[in-house]
PDB file of N, CA and C in Angstrom:
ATOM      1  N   UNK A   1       0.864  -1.175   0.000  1.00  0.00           N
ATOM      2  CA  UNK A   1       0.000   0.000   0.000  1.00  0.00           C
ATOM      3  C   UNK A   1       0.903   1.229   0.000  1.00  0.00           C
ATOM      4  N   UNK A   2       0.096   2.411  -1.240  1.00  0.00           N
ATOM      5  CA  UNK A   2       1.461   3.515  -0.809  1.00  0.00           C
ATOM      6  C   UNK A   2       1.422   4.296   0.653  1.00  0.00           C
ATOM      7  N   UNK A   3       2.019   4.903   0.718  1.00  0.00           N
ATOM      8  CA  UNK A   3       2.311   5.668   2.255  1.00  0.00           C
ATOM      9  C   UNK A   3       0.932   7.051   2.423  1.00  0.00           C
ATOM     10  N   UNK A   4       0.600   7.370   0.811  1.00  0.00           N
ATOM     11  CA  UNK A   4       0.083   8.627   1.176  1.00  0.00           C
ATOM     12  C   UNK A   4      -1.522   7.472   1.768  1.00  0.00           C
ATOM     13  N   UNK A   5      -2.166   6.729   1.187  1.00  0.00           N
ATOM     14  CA  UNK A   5      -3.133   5.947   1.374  1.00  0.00           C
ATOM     15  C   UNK A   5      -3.317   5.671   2.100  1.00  0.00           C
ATOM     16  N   UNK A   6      -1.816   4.926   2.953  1.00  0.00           N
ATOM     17  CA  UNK A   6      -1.845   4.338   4.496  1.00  0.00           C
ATOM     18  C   UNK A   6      -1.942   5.113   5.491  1.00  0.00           C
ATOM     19  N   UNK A   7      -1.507   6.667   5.059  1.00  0.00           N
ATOM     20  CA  UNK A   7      -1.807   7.550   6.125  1.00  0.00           C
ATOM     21  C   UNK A   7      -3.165   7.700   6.410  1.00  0.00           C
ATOM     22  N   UNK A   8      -3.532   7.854   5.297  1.00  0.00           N
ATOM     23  CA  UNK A   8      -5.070   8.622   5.220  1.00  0.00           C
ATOM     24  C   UNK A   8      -5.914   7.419   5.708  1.00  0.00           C
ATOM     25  N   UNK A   9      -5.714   6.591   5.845  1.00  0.00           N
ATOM     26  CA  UNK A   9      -6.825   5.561   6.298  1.00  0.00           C
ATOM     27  C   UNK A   9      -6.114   5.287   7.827  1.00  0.00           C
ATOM     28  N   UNK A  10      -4.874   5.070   8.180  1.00  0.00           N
ATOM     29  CA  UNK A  10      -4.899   5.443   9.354  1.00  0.00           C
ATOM     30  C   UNK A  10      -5.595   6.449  10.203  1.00  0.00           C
ATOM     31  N   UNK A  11      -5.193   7.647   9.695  1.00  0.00           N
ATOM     32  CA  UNK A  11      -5.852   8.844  10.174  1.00  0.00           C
ATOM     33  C   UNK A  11      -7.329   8.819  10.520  1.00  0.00           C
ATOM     34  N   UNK A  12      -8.355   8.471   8.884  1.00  0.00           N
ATOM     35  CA  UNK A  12      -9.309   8.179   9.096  1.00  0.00           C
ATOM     36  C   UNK A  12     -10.160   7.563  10.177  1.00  0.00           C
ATOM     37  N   UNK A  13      -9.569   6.171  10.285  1.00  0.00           N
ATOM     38  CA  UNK A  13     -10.198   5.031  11.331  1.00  0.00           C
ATOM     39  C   UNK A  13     -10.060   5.003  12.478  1.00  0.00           C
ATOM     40  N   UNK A  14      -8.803   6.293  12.775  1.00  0.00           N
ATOM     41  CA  UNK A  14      -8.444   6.614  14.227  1.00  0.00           C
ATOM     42  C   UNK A  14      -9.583   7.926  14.478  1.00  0.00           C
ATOM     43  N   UNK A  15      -9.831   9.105  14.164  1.00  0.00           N
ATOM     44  CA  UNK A  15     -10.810   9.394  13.551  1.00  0.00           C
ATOM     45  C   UNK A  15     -11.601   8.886  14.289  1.00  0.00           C
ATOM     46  N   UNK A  16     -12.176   8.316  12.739  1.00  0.00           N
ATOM     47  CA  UNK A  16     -13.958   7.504  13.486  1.00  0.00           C
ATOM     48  C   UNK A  16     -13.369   6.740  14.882  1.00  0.00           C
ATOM     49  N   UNK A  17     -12.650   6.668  15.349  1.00  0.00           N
ATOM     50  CA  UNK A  17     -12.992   5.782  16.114  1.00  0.00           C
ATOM     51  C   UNK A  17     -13.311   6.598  17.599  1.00  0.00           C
ATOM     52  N   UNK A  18     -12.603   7.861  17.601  1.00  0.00           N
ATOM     53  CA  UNK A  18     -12.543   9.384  18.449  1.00  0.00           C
ATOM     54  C   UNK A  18     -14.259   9.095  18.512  1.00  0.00           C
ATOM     55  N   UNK A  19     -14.752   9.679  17.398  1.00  0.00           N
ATOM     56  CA  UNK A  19     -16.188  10.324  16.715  1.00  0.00           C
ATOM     57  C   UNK A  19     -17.202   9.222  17.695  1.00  0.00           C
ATOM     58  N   UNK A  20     -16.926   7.641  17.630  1.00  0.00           N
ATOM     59  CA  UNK A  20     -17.568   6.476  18.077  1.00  0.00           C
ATOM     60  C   UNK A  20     -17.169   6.606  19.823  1.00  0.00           C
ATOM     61  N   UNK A  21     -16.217   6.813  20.018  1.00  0.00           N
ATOM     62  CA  UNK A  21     -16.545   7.249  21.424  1.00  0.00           C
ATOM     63  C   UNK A  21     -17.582   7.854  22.163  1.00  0.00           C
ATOM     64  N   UNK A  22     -17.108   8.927  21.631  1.00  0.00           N
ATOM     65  CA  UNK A  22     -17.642   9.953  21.518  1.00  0.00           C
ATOM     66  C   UNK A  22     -19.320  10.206  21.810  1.00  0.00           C
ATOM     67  N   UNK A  23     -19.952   9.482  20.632  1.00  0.00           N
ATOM     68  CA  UNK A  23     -21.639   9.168  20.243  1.00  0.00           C
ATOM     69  C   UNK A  23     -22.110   8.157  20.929  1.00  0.00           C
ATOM     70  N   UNK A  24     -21.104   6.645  21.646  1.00  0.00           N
ATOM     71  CA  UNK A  24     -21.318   5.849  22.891  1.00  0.00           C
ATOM     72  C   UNK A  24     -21.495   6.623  24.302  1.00  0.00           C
ATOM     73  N   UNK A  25     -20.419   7.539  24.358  1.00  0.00           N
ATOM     74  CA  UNK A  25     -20.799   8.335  25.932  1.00  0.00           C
ATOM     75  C   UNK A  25     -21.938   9.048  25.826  1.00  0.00           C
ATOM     76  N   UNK A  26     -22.279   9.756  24.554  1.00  0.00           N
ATOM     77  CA  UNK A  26     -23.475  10.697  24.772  1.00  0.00           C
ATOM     78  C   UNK A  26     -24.997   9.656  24.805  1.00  0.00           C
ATOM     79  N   UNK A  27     -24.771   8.262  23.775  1.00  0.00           N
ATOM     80  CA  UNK A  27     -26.364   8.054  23.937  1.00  0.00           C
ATOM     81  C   UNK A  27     -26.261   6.851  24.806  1.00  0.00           C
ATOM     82  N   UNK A  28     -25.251   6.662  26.141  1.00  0.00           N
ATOM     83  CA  UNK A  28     -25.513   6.367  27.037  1.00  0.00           C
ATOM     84  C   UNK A  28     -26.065   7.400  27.862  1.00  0.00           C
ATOM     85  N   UNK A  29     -25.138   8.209  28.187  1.00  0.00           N
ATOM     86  CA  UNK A  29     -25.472   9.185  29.631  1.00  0.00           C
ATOM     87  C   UNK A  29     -26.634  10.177  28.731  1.00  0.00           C
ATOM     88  N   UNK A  30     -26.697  10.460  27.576  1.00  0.00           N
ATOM     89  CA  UNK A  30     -28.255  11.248  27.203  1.00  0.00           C
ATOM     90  C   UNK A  30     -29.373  10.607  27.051  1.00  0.00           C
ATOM     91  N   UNK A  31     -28.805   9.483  26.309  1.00  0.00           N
ATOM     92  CA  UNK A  31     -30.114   8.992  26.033  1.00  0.00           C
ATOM     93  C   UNK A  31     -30.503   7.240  27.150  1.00  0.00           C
ATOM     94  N   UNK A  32     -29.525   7.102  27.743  1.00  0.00           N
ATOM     95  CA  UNK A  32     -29.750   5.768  28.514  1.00  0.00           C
ATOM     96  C   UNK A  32     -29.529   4.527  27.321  1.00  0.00           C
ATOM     97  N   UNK A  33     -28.876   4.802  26.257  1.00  0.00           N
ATOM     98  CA  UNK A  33     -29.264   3.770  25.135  1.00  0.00           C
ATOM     99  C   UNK A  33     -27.485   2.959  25.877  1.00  0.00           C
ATOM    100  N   UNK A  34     -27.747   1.626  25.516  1.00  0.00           N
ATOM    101  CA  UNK A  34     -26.501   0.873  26.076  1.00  0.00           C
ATOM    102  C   UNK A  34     -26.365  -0.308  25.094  1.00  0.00           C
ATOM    103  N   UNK A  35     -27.140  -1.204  24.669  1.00  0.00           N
ATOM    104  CA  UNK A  35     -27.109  -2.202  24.171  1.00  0.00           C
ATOM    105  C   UNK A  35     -26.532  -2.054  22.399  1.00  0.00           C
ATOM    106  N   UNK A  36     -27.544  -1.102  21.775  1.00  0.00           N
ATOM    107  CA  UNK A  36     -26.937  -0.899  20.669  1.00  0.00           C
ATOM    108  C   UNK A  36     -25.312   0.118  19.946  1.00  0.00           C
ATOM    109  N   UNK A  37     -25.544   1.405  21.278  1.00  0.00           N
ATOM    110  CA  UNK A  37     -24.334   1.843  21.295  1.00  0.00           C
ATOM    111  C   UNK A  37     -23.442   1.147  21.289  1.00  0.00           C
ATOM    112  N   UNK A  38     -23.035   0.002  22.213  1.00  0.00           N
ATOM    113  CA  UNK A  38     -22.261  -0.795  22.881  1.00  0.00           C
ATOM    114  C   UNK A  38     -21.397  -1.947  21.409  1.00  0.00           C
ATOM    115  N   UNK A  39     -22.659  -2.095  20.540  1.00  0.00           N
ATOM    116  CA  UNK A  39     -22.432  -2.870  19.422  1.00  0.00           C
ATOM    117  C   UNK A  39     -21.323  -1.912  18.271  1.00  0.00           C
ATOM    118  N   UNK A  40     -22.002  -0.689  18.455  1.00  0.00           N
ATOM    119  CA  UNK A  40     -21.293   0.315  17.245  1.00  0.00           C
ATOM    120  C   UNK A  40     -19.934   0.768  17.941  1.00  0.00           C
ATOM    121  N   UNK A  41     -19.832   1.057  19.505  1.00  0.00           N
ATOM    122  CA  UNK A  41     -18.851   1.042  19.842  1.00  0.00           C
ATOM    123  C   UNK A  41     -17.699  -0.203  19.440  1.00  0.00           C
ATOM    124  N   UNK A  42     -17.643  -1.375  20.149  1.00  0.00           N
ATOM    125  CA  UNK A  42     -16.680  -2.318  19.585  1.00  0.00           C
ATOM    126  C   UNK A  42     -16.653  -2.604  17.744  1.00  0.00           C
ATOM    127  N   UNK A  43     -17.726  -2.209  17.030  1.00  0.00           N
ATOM    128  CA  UNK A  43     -17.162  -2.414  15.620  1.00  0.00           C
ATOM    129  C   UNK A  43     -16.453  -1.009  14.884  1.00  0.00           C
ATOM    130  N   UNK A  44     -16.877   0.109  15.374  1.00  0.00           N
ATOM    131  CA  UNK A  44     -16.617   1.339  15.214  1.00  0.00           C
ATOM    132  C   UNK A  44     -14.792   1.395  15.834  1.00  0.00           C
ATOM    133  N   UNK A  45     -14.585   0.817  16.794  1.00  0.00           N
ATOM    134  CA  UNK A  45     -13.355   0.890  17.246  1.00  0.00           C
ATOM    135  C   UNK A  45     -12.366   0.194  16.556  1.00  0.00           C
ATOM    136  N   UNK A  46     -12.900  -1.218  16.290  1.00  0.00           N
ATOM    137  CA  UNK A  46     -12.133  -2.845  15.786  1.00  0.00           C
ATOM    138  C   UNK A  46     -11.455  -1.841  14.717  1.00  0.00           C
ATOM    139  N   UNK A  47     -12.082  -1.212  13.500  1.00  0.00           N
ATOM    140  CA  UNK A  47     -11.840  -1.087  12.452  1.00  0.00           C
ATOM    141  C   UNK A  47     -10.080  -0.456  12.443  1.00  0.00           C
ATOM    142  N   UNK A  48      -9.798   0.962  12.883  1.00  0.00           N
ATOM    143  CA  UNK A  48      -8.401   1.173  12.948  1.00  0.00           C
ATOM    144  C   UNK A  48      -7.773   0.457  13.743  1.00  0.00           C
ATOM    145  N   UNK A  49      -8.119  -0.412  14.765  1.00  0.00           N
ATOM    146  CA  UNK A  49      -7.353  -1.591  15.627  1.00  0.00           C
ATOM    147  C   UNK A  49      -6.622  -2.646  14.133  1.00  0.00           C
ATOM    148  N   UNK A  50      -7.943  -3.289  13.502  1.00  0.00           N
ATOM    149  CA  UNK A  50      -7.348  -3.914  12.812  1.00  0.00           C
ATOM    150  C   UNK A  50      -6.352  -3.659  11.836  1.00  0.00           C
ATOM    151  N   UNK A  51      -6.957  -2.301  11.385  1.00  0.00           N
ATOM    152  CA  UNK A  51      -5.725  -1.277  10.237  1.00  0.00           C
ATOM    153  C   UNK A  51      -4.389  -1.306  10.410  1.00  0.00           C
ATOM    154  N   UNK A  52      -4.236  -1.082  12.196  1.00  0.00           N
ATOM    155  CA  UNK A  52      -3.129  -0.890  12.592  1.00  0.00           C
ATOM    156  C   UNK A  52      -2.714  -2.297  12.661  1.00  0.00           C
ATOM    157  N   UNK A  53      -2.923  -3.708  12.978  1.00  0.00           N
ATOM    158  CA  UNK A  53      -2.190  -5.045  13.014  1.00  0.00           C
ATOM    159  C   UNK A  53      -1.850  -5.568  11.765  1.00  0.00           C
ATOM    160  N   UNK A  54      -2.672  -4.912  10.722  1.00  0.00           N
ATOM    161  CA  UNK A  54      -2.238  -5.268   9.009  1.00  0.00           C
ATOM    162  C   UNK A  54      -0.855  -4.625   8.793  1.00  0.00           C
ATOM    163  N   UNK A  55      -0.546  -3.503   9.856  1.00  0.00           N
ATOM    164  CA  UNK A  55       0.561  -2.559   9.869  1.00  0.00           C
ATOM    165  C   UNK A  55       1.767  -3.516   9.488  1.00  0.00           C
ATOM    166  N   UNK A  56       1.745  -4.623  10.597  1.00  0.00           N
ATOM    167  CA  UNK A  56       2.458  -5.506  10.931  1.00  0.00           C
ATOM    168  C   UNK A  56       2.213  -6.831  10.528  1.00  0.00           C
ATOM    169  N   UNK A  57       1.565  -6.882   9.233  1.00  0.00           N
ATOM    170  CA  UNK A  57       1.304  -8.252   8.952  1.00  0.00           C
ATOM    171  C   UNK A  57       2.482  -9.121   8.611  1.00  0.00           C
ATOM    172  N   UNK A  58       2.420 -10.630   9.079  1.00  0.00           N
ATOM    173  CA  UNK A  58       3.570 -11.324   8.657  1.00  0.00           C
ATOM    174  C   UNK A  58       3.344 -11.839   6.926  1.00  0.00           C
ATOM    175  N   UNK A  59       2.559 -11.359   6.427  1.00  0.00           N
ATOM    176  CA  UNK A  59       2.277 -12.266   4.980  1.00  0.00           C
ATOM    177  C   UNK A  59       1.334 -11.315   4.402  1.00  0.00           C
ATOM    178  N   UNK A  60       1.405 -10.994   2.735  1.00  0.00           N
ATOM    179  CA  UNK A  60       0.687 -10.159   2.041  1.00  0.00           C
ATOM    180  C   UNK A  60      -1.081 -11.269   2.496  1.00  0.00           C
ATOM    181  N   UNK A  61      -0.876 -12.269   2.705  1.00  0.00           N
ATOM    182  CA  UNK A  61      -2.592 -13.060   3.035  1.00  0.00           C
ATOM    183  C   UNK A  61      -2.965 -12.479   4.275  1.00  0.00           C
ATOM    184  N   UNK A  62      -2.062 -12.148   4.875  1.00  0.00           N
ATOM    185  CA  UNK A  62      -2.466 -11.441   6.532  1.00  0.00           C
ATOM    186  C   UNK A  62      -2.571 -10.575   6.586  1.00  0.00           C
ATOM    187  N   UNK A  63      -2.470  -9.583   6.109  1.00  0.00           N
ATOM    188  CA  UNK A  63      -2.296  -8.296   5.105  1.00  0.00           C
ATOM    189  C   UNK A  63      -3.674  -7.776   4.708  1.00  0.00           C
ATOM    190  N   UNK A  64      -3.900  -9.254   3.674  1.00  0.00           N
ATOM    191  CA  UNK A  64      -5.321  -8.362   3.018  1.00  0.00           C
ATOM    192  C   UNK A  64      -5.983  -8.894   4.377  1.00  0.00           C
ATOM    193  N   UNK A  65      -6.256 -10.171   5.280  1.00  0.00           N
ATOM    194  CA  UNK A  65      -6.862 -10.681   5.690  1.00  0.00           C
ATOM    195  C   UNK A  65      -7.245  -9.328   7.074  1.00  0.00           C
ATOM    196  N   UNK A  66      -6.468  -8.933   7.380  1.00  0.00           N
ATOM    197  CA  UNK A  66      -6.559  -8.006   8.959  1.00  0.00           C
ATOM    198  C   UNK A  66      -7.521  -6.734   7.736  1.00  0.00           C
ATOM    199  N   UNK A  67      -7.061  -6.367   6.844  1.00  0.00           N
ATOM    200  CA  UNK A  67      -7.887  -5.243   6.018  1.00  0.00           C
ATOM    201  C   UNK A  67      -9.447  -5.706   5.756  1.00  0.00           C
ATOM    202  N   UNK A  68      -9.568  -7.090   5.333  1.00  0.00           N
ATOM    203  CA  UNK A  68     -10.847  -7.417   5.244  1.00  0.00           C
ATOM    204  C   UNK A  68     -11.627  -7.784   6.588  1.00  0.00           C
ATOM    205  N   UNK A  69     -11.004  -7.563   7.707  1.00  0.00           N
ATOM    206  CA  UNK A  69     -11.641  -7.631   8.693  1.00  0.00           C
ATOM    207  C   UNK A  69     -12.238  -6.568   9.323  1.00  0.00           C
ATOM    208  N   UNK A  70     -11.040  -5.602   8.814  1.00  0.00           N
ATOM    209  CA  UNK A  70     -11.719  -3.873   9.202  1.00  0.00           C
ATOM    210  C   UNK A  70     -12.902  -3.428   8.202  1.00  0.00           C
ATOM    211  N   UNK A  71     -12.742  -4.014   6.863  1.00  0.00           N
ATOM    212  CA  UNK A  71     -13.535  -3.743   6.090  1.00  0.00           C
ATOM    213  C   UNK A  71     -14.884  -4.146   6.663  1.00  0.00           C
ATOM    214  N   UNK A  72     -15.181  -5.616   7.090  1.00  0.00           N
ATOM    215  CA  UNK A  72     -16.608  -6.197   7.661  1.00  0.00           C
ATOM    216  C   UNK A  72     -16.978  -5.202   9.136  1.00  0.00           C
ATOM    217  N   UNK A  73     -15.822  -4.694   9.852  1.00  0.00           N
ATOM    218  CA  UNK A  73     -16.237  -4.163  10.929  1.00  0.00           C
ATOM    219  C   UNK A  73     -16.822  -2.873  10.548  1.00  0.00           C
ATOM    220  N   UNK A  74     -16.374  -2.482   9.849  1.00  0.00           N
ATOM    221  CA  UNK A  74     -17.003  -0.977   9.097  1.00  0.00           C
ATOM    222  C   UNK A  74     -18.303  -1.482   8.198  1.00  0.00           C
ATOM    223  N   UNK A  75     -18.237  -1.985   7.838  1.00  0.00           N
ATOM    224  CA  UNK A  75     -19.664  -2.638   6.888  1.00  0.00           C
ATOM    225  C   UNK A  75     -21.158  -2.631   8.439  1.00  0.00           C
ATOM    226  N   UNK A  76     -20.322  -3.671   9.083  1.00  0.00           N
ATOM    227  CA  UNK A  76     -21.077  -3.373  10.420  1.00  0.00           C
ATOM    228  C   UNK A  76     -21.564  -2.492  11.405  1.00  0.00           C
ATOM    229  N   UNK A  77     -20.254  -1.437  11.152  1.00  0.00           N
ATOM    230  CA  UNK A  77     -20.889  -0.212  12.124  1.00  0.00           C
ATOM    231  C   UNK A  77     -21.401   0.919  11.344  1.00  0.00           C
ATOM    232  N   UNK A  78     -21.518   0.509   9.885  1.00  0.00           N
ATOM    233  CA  UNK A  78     -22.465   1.680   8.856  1.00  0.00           C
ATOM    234  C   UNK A  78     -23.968   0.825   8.967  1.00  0.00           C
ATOM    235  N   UNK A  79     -23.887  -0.335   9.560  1.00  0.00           N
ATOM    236  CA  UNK A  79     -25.503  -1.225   9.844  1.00  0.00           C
ATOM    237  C   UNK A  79     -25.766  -0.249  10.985  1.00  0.00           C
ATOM    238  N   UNK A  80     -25.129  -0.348  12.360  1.00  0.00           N
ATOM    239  CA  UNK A  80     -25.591   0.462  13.344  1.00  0.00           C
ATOM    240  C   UNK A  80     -25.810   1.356  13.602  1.00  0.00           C
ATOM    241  N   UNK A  81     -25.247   2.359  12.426  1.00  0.00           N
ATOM    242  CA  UNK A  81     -25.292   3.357  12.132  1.00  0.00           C
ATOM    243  C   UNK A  81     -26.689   4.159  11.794  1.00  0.00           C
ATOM    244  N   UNK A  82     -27.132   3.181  10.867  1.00  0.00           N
ATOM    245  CA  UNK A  82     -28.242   3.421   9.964  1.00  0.00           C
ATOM    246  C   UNK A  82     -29.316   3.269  11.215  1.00  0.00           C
ATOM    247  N   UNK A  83     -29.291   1.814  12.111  1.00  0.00           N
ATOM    248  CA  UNK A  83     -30.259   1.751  12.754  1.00  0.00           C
ATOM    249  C   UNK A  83     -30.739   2.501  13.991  1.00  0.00           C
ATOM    250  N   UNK A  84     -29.457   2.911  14.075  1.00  0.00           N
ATOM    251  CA  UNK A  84     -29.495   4.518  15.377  1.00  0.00           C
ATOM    252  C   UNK A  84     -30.118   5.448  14.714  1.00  0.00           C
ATOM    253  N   UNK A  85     -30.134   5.875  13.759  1.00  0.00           N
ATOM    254  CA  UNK A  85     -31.130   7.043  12.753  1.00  0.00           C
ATOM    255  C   UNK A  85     -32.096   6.559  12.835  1.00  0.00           C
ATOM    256  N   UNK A  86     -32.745   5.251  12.058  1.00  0.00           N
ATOM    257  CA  UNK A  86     -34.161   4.810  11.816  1.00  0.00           C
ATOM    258  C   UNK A  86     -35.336   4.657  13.471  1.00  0.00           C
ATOM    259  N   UNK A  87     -34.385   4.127  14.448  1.00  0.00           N
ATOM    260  CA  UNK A  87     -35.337   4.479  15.501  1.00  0.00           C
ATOM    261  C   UNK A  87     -35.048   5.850  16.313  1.00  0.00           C
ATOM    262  N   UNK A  88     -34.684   6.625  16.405  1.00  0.00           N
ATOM    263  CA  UNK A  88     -34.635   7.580  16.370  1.00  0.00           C
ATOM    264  C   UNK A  88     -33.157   8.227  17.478  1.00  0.00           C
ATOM    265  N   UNK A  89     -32.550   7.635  17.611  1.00  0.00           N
ATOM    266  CA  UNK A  89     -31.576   7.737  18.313  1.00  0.00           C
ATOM    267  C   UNK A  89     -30.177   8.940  17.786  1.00  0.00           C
ATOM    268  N   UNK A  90     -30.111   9.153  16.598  1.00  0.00           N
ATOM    269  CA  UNK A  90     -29.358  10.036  15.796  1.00  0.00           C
ATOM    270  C   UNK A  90     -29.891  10.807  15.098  1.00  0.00           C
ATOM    271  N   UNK A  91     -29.660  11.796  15.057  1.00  0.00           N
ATOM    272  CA  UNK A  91     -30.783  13.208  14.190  1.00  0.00           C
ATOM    273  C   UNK A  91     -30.093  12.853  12.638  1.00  0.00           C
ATOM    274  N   UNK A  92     -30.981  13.763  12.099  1.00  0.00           N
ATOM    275  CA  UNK A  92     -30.160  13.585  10.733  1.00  0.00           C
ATOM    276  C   UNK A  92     -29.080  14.434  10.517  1.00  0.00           C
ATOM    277  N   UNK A  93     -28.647  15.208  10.922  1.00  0.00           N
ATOM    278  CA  UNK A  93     -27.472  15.761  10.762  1.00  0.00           C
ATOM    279  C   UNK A  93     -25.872  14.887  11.437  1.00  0.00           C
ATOM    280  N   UNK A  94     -26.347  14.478  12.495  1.00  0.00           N
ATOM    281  CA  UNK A  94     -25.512  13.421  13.242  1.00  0.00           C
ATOM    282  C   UNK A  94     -24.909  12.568  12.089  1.00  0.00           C
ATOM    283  N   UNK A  95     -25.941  11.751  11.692  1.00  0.00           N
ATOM    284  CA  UNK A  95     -26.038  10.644  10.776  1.00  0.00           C
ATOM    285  C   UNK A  95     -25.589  10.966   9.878  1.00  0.00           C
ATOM    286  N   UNK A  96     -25.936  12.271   8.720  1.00  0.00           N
ATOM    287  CA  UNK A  96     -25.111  12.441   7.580  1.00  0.00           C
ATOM    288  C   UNK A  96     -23.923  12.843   7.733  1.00  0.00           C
ATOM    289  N   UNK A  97     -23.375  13.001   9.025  1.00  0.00           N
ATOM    290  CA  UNK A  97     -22.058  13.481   8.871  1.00  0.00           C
ATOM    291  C   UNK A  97     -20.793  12.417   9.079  1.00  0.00           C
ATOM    292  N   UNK A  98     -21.723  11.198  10.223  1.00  0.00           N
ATOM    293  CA  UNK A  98     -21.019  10.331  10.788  1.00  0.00           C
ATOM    294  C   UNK A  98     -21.005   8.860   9.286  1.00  0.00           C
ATOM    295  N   UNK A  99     -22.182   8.916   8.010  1.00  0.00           N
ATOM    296  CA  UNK A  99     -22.522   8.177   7.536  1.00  0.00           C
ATOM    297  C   UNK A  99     -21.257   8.603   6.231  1.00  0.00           C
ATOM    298  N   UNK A 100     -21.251   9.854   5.823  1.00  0.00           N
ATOM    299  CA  UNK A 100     -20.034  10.227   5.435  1.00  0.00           C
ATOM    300  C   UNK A 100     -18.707   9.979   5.632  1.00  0.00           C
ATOM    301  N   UNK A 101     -18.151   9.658   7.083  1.00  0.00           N
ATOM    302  CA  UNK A 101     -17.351   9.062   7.346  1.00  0.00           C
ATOM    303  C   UNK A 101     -17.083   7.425   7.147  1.00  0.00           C
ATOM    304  N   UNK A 102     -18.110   7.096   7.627  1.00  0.00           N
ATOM    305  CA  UNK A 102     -18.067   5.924   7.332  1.00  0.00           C
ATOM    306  C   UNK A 102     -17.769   5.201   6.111  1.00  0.00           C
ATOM    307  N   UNK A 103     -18.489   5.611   5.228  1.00  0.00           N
ATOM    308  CA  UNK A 103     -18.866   5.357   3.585  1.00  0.00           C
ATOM    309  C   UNK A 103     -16.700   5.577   3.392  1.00  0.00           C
ATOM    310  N   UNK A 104     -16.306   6.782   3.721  1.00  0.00           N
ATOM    311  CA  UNK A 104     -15.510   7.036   2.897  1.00  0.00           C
ATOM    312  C   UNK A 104     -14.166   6.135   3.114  1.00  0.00           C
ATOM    313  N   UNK A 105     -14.474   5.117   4.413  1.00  0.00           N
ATOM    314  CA  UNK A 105     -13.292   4.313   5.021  1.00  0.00           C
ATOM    315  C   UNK A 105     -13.362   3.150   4.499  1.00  0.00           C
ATOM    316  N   UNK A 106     -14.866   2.818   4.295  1.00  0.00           N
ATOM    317  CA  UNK A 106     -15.473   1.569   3.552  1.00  0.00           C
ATOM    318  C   UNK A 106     -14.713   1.558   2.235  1.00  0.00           C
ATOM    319  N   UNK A 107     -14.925   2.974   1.711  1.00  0.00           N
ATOM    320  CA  UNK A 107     -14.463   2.743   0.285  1.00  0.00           C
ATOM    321  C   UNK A 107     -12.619   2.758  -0.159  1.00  0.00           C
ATOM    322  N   UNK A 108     -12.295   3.287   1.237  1.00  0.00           N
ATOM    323  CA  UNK A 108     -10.618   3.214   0.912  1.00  0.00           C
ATOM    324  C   UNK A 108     -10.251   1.660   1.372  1.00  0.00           C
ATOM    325  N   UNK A 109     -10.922   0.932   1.946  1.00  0.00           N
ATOM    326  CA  UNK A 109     -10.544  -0.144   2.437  1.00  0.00           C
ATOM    327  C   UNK A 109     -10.594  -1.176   1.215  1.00  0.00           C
ATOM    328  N   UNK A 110     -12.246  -1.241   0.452  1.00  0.00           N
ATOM    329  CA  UNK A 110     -12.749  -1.923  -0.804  1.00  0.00           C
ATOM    330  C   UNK A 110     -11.656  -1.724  -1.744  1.00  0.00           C
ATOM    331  N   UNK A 111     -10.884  -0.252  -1.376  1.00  0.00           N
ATOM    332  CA  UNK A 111      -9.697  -0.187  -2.337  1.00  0.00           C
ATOM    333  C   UNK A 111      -8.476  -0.754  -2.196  1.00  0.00           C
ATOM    334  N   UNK A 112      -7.975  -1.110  -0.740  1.00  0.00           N
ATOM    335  CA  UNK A 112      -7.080  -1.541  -0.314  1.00  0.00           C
ATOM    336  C   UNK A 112      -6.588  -3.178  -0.743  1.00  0.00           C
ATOM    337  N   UNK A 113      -8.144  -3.810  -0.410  1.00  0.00           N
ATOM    338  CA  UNK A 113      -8.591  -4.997  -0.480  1.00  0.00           C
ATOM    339  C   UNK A 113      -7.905  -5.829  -1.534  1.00  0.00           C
ATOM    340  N   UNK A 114      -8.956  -4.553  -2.733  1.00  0.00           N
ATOM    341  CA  UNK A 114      -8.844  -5.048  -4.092  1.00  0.00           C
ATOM    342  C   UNK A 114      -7.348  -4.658  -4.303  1.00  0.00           C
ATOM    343  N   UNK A 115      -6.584  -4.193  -4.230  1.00  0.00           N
ATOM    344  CA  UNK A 115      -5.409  -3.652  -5.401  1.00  0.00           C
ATOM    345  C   UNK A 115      -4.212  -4.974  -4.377  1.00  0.00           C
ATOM    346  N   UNK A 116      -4.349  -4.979  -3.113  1.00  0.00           N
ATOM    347  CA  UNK A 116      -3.904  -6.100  -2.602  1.00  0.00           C
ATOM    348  C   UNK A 116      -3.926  -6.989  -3.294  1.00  0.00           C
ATOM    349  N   UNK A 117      -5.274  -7.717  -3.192  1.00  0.00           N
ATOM    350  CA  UNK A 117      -5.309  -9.273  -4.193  1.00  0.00           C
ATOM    351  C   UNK A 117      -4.982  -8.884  -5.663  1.00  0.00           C
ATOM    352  N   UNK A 118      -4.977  -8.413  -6.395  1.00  0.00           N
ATOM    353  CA  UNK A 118      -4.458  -7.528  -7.790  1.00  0.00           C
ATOM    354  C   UNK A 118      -2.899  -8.149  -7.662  1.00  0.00           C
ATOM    355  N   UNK A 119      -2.488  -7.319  -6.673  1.00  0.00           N
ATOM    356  CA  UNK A 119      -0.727  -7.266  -6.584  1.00  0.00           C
ATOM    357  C   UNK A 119      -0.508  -8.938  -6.111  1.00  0.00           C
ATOM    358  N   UNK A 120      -1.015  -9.566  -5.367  1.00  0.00           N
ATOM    359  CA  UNK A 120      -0.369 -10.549  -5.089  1.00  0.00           C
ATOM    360  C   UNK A 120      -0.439 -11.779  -5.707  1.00  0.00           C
TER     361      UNK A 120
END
């Protein structure tokens, strides 16, 4: 992966993962919500966790494999995402800003993924 890419998706997923804090403390202590926060928290977090152990992968298969794991965890916390909006837990401004983020890590990752298996 080049360096400018790896930054930016570092950056990114560390990022969201600030932002996912963040929206766990408030719609606990605002809203009493625990169960579903709790879900978007650990997949919202996993994602630059895993970014960062691909850092260090021992094998281009471990490589894509830790990337496609951040990829499903982000796939997952743009699910929880959505469903914190639909019952009413996230306004829409929340949501389009946090859904923006999301989308755009999804799609550097789908890129990562692919040009990985490409190269190897």
């Amino acid at each position: 992966m080049d360096s400018a890419r790896k930054n930016v998706i570092y950056k990114k997923s560390y990022d969201f993962a600030v932002r996912i804090v963040r929206l766990y403390q408030y719609l606990s202590k605002q809203k009493n919500e625990y169960v579903l926060s709790k879900q978007l928290l650990r997949s919202g977090t996993s994602i630059g966790a895993s970014i960062r152990e691909a850092k260090f992968a021992q094998s281009k298969a471990d490589f894509i494999s830790k990337n496609s794991i951040a990829l499903k965890e982000a796939n997952e916390s743009d699910y929880w995402i959505d469903l914190l909006k639909d019952i009413g837990f996230l306004d829409k401004k929340s949501h389009e800003s946090i859904k923006k983020d999301i989308e755009e890590i999804i799609r550097l990752l789908v890129s990562i993924v692919k040009s990985s298996k490409h190269n190897s």
